[in-house]
Protein backbone atom coordinates (compact mmCIF):
# COMPACT_ATOMS: atom_id res chain seq x y z
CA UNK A 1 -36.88 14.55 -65.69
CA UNK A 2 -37.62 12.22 -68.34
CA UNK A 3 -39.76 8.95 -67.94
CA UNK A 4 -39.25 5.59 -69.46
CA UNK A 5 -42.14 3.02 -70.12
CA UNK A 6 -41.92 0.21 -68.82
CA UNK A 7 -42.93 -2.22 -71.94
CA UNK A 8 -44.76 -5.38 -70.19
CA UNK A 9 -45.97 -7.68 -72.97
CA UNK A 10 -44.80 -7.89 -76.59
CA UNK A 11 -46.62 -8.84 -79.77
CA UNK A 12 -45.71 -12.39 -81.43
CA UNK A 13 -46.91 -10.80 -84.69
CA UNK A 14 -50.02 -13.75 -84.79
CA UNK A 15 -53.43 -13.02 -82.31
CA UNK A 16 -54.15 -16.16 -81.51
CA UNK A 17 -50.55 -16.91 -80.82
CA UNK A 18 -50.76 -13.83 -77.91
CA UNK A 19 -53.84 -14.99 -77.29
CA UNK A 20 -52.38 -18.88 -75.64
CA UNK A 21 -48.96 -17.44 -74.80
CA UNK A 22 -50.86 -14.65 -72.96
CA UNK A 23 -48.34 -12.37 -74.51
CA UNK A 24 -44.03 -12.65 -74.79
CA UNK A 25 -42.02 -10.51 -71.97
CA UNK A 26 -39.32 -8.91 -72.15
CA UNK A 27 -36.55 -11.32 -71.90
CA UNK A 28 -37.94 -14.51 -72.96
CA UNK A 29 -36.38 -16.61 -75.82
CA UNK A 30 -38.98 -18.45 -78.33
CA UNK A 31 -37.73 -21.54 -79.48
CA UNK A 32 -38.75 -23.63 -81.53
CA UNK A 33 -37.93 -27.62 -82.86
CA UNK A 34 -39.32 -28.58 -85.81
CA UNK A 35 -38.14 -31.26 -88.55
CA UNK A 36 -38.32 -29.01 -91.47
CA UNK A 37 -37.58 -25.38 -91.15
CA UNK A 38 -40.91 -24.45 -93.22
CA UNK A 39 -42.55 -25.42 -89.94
CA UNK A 40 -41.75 -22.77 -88.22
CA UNK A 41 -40.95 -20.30 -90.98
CA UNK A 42 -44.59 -18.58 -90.64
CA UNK A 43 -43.89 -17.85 -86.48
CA UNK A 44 -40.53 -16.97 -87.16
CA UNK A 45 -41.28 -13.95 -90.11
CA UNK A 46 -43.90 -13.25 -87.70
CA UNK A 47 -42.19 -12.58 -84.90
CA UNK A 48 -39.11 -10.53 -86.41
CA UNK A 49 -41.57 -8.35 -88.27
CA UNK A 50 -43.78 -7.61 -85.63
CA UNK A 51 -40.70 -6.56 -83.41
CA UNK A 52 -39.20 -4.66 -86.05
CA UNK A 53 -42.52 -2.76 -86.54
CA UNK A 54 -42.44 -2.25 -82.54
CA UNK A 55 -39.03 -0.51 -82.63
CA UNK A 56 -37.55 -3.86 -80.98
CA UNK A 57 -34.22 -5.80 -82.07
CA UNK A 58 -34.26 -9.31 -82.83
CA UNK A 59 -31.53 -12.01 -82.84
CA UNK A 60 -31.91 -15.10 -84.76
CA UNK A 61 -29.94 -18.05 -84.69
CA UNK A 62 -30.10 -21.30 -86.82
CA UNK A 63 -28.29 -24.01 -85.68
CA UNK A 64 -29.51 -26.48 -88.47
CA UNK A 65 -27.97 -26.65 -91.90
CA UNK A 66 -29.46 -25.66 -95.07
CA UNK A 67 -32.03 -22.88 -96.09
CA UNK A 68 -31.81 -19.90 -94.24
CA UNK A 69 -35.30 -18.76 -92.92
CA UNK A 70 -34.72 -15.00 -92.34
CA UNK A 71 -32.79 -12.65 -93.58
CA UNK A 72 -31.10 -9.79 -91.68
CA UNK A 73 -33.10 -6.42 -92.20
C-alpha cells in the first residue's frame, strides 16, 4: 500500500515572513492590497517561486490594471 504525506505548513519563500505567519497551510489564499503593485511584487515572486521549487501549483490573479507582476512559468 502506498502512503501519502500529509504536507502541514508551506514555505512563503521569505523566513521572517514564516517566521510571523507561523507558516501558510494548505488551503489558505494570501492576499494582498497595496497602492502600487511594486509593493507587493517582492512577496508575490516569492511566494510562486518557492512553491514552484516545492513541487506546488500556484494561481495568480490580478484584478488591477496595468503591469503584470508575474508571469506564468
Amino acid at each position: 500500500m502506498e502512503t501519502q504525506s500529509v504536507i502541514t505548513h508551506i514555505k512563503s519563500g521569505l523566513s521572517p515572513l514564516d517566521r510571523l505567519l507561523q507558516g501558510l497551510r494548505p488551503g489558505d489564499n494570501v492576499v494582498w492590497q497595496a497602492d502600487y503593485p511594486e509593493d507587493y511584487a517582492y512577496f508575490a515572486r516569492a511566494l510562486v517561486e518557492q512553491a514552484a521549487k516545492d513541487g506546488f501549483e500556484c494561481l495568480y490573479f490580478n484584478f488591477a490594471p496595468g503591469k503584470t507582476i508575474l508571469e506564468p512559468q
